[in-house]
PDB file of N, CA and C in Angstrom:
ATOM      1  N   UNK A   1     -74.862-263.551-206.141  1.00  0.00           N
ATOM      2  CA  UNK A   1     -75.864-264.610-206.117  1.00  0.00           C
ATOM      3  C   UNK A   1     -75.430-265.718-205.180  1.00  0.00           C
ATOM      4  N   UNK A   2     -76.534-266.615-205.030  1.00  0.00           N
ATOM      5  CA  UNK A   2     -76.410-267.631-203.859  1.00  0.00           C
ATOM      6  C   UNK A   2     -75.090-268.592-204.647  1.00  0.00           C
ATOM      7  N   UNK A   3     -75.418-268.760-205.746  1.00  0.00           N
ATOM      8  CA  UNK A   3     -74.264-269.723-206.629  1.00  0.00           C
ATOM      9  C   UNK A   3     -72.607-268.852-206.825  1.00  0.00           C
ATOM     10  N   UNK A   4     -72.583-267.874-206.564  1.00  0.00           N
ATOM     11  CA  UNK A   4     -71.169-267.621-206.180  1.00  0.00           C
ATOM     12  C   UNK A   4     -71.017-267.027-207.826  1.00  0.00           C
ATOM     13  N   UNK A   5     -72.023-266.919-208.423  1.00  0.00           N
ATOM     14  CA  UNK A   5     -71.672-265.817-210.133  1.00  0.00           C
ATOM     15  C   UNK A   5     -72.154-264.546-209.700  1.00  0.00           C
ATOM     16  N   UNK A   6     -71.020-264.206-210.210  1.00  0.00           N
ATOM     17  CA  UNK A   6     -70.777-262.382-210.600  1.00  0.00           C
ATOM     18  C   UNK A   6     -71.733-262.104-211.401  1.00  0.00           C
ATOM     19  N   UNK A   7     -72.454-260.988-211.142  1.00  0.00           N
ATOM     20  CA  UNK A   7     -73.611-260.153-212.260  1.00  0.00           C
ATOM     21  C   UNK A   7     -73.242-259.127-212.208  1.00  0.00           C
ATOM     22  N   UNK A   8     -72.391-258.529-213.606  1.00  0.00           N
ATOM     23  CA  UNK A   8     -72.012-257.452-213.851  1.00  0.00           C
ATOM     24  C   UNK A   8     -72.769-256.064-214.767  1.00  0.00           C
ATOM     25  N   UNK A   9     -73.675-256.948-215.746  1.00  0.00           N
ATOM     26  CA  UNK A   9     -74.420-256.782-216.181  1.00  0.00           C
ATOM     27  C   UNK A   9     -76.034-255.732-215.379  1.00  0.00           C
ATOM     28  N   UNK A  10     -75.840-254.517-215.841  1.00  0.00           N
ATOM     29  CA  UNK A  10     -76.748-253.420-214.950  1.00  0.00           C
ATOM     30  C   UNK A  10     -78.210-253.875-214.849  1.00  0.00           C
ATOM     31  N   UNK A  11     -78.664-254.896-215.917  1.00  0.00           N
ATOM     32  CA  UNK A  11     -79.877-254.894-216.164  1.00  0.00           C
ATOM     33  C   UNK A  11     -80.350-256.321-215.084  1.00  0.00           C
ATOM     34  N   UNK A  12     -79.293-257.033-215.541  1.00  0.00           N
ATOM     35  CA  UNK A  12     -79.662-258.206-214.409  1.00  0.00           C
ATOM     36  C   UNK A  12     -79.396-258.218-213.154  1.00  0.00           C
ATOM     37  N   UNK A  13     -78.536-257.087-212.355  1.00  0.00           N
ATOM     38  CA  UNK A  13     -78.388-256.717-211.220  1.00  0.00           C
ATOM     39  C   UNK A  13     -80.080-256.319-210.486  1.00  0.00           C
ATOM     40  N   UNK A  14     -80.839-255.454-211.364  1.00  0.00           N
ATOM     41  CA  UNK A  14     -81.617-255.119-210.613  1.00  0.00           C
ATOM     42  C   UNK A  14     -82.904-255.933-210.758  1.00  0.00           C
ATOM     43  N   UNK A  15     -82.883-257.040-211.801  1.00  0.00           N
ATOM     44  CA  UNK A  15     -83.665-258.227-211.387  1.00  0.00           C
ATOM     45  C   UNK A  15     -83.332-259.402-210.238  1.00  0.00           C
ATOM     46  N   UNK A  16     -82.289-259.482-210.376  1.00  0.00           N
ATOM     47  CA  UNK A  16     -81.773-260.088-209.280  1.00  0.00           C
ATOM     48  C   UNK A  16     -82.012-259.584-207.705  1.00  0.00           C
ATOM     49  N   UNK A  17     -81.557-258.701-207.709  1.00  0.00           N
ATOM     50  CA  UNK A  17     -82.421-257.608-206.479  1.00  0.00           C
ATOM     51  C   UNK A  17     -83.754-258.183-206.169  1.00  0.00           C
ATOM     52  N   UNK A  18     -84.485-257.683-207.580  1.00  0.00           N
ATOM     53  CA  UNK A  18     -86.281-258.143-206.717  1.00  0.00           C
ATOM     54  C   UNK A  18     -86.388-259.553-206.778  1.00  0.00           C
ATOM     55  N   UNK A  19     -85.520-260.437-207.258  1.00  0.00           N
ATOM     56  CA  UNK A  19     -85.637-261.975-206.562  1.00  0.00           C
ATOM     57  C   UNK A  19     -85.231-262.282-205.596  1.00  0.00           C
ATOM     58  N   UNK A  20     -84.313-261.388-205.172  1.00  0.00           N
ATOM     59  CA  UNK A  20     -83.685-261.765-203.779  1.00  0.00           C
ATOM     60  C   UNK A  20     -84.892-261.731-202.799  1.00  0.00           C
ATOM     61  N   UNK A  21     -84.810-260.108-202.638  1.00  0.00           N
ATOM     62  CA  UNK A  21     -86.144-259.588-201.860  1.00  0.00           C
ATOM     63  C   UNK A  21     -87.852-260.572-201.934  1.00  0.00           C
ATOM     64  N   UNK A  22     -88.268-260.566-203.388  1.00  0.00           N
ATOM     65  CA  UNK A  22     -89.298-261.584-203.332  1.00  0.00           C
ATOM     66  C   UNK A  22     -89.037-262.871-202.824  1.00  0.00           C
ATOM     67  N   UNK A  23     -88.058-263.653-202.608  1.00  0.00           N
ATOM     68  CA  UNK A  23     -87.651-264.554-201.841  1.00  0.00           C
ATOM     69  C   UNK A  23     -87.820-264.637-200.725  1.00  0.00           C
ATOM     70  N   UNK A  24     -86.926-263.473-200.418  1.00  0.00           N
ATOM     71  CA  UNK A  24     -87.015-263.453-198.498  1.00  0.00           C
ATOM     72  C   UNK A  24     -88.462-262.949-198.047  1.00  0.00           C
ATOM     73  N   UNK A  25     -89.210-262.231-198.492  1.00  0.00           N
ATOM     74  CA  UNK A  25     -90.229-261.752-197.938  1.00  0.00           C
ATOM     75  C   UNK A  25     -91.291-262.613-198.250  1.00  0.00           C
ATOM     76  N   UNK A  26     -91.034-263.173-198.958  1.00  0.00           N
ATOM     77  CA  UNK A  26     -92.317-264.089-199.836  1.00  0.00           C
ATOM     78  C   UNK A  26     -92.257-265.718-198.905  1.00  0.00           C
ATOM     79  N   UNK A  27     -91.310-266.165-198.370  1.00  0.00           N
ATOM     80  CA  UNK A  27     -91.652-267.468-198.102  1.00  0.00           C
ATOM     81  C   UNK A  27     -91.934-267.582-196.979  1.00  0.00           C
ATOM     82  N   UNK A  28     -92.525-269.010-196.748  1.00  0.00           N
ATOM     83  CA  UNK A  28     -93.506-269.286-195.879  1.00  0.00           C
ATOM     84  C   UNK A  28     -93.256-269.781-194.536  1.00  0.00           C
ATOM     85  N   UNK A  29     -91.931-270.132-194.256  1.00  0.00           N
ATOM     86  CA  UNK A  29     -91.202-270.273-192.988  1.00  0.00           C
ATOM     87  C   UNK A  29     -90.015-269.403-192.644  1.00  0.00           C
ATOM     88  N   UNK A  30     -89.808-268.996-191.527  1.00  0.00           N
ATOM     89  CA  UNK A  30     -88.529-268.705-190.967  1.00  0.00           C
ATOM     90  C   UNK A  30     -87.778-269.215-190.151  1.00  0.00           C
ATOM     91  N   UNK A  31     -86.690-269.580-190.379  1.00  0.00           N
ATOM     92  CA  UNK A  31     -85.914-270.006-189.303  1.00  0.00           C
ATOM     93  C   UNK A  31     -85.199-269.068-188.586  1.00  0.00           C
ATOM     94  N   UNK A  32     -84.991-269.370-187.161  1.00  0.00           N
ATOM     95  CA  UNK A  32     -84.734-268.447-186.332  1.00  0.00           C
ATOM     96  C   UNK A  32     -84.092-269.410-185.151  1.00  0.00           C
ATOM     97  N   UNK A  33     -82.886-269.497-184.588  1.00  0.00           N
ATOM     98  CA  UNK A  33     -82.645-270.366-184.028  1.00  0.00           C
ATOM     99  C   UNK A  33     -82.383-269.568-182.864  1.00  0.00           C
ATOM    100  N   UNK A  34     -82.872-270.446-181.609  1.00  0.00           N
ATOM    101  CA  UNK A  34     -82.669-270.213-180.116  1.00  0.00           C
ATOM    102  C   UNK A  34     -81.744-269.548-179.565  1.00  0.00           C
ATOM    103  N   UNK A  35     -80.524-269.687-180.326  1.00  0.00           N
ATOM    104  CA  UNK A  35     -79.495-269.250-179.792  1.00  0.00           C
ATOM    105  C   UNK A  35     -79.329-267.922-179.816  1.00  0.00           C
ATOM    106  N   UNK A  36     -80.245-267.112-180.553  1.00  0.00           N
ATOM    107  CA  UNK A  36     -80.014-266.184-180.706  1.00  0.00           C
ATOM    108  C   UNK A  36     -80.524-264.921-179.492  1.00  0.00           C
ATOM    109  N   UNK A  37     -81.015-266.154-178.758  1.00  0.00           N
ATOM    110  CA  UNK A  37     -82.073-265.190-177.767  1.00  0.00           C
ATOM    111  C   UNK A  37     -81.656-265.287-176.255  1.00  0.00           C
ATOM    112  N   UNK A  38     -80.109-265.920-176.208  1.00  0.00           N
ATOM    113  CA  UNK A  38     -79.720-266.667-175.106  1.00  0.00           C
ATOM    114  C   UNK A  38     -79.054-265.054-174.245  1.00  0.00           C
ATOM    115  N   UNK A  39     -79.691-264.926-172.880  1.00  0.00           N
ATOM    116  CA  UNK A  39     -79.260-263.811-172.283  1.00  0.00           C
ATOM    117  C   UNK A  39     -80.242-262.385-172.368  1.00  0.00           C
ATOM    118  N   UNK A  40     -81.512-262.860-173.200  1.00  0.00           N
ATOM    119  CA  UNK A  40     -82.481-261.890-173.482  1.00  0.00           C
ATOM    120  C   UNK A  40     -83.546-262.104-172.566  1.00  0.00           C
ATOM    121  N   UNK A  41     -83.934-261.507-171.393  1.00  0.00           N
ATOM    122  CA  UNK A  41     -85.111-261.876-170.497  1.00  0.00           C
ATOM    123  C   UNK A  41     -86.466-261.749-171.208  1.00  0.00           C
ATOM    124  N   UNK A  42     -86.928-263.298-171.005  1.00  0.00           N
ATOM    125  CA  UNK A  42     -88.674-263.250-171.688  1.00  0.00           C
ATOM    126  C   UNK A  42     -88.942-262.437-170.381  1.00  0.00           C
ATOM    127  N   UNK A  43     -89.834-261.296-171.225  1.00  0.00           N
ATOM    128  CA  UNK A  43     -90.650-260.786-170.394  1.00  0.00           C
ATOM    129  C   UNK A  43     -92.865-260.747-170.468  1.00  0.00           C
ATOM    130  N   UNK A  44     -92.524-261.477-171.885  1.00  0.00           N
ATOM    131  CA  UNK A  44     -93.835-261.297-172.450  1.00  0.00           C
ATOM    132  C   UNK A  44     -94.326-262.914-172.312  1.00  0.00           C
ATOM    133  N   UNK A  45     -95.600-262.910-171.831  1.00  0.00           N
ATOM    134  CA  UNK A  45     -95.952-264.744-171.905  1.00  0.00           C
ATOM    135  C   UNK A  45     -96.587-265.212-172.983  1.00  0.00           C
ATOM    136  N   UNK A  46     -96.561-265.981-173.056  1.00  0.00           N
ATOM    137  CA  UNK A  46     -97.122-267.121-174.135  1.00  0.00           C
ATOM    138  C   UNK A  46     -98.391-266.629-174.509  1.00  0.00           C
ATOM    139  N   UNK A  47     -99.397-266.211-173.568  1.00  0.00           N
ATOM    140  CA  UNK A  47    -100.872-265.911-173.824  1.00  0.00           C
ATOM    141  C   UNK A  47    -100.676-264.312-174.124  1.00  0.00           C
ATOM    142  N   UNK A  48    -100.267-263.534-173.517  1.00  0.00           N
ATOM    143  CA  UNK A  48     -99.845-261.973-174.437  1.00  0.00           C
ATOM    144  C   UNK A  48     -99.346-262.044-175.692  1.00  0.00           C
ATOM    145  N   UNK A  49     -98.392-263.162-175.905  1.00  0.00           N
ATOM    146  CA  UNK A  49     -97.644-263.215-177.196  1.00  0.00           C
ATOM    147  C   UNK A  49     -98.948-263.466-178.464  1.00  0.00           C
ATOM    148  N   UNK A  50    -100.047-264.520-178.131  1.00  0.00           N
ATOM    149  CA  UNK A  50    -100.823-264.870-178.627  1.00  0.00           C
ATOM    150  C   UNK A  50    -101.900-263.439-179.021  1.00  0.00           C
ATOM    151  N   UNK A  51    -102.218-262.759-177.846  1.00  0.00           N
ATOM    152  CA  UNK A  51    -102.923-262.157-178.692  1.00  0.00           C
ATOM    153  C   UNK A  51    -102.025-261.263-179.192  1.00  0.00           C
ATOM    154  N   UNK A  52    -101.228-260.332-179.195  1.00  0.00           N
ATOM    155  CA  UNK A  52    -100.243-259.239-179.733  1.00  0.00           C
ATOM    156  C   UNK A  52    -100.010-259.712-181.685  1.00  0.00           C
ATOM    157  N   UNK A  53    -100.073-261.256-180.958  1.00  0.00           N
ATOM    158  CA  UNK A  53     -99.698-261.402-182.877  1.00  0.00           C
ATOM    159  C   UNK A  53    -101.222-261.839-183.621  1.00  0.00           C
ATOM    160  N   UNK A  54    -101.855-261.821-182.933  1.00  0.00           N
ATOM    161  CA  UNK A  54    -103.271-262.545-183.668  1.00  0.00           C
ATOM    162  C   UNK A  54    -103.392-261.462-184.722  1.00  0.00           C
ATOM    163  N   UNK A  55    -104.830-262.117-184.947  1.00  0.00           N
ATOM    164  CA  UNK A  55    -106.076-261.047-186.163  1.00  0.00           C
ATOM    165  C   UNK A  55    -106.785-260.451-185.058  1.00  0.00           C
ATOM    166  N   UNK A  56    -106.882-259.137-185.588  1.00  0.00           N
ATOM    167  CA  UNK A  56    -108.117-258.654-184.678  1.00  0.00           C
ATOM    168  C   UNK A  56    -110.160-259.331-184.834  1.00  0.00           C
ATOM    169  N   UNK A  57    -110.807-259.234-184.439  1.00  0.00           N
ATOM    170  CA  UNK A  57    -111.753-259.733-184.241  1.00  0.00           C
ATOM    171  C   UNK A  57    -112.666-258.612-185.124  1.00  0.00           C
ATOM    172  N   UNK A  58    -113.794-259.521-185.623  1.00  0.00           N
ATOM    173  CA  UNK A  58    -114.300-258.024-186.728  1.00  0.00           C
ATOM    174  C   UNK A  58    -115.075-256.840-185.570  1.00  0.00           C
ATOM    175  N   UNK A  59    -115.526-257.502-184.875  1.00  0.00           N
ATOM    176  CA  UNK A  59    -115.852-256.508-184.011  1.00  0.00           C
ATOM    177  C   UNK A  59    -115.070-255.814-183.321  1.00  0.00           C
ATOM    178  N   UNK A  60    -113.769-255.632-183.257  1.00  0.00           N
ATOM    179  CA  UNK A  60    -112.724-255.005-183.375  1.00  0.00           C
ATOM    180  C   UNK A  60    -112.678-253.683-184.295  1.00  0.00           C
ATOM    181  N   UNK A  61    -112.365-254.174-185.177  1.00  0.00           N
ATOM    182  CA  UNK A  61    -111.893-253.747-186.815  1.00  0.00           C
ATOM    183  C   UNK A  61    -113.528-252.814-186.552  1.00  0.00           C
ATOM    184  N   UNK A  62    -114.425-253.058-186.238  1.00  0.00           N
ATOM    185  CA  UNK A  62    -115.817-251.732-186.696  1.00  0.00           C
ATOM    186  C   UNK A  62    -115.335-251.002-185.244  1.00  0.00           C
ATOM    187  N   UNK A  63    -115.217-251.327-184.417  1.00  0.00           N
ATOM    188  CA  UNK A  63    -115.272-250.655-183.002  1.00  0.00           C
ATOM    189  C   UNK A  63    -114.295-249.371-183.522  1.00  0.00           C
ATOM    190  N   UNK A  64    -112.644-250.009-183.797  1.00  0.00           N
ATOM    191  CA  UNK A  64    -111.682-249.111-184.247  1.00  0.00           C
ATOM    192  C   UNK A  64    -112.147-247.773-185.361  1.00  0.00           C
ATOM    193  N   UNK A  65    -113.211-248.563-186.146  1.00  0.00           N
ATOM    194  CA  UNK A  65    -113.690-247.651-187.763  1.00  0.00           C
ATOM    195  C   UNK A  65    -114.176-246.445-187.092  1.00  0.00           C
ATOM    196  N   UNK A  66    -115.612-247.180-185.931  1.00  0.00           N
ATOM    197  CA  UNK A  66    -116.047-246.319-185.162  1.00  0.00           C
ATOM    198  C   UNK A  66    -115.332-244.740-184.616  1.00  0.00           C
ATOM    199  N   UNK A  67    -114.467-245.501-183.824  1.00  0.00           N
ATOM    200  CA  UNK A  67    -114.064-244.391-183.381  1.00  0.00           C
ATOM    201  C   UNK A  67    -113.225-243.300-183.803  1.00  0.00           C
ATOM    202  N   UNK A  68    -113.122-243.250-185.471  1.00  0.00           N
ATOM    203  CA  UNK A  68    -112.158-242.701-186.100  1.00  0.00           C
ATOM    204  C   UNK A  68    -112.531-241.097-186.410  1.00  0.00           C
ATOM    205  N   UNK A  69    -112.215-240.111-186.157  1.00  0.00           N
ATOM    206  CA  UNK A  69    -112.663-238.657-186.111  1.00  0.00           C
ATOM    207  C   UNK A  69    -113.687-238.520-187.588  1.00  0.00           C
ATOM    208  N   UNK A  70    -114.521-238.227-187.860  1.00  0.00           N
ATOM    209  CA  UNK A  70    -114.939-238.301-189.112  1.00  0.00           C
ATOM    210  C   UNK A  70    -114.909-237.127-189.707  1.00  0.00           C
ATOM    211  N   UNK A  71    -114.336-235.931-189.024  1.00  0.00           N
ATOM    212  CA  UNK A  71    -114.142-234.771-190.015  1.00  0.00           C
ATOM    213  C   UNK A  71    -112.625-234.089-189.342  1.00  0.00           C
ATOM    214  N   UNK A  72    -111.727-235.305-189.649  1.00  0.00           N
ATOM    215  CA  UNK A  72    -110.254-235.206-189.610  1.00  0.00           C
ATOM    216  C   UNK A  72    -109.494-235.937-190.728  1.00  0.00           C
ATOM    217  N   UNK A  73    -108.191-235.716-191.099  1.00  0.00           N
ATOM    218  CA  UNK A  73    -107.773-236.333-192.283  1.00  0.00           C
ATOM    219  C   UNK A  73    -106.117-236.289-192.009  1.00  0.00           C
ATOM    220  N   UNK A  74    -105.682-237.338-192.584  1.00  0.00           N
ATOM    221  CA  UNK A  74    -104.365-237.204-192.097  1.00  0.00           C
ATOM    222  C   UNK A  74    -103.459-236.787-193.180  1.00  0.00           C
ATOM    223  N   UNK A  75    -102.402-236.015-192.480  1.00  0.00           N
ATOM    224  CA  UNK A  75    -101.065-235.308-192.803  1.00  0.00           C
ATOM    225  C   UNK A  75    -100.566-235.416-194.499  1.00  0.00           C
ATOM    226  N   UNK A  76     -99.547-234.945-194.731  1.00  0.00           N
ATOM    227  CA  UNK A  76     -98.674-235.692-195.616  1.00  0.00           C
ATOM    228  C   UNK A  76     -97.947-236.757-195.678  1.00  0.00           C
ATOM    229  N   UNK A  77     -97.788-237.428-194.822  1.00  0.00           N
ATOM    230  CA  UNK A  77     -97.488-238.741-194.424  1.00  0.00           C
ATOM    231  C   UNK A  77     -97.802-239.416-194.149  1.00  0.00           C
ATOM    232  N   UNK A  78     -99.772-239.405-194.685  1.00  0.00           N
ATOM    233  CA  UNK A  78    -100.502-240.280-194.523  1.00  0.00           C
ATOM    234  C   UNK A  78    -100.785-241.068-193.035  1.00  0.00           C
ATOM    235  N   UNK A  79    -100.330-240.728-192.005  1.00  0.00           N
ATOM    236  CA  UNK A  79    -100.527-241.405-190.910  1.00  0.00           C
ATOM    237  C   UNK A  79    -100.942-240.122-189.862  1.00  0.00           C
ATOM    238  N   UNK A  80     -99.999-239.101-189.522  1.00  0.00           N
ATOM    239  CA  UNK A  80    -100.382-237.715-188.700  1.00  0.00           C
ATOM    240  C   UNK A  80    -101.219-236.842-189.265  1.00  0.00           C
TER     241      UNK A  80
END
């Protein structure tokens, strides 16, 4: 734990686990400091970056529905 106690205890180990995880994935900022990127060539600009991370547009989202095979189904792995 962040407080430096031992959890030896099997049952509270694996609650502790999903607080960790719900923590990190759950909050609402990240910090990420500059330094970490020093020697990495930007190759992507500001306005690519923008859309790459946006929402798609709903007319998007039907265009994509559209074009989806309608008498195909995917794999066991749900994606192929």
């Amino acid at each position: 734990k962040d407080d430096s106690r031992l959890i030896e205890d099997i049952s509270y180990i694996g609650r502790e686990a999903e607080i960790y995880y719900q923590n990190m994935f759950s909050s609402g900022s990240v910090n990420i400091h500059d330094s970490i990127f020093v020697g990495i060539e930007k190759i992507i600009i500001d306005e690519q970056n923008d859309f790459l991370s946006g929402n798609p547009s709903a007319s998007k989202i039907y265009q994509a529905i559209n074009e989806l095979n309608p008498d195909s189904a995917s794999e066991g792995d749900g994606f192929t």
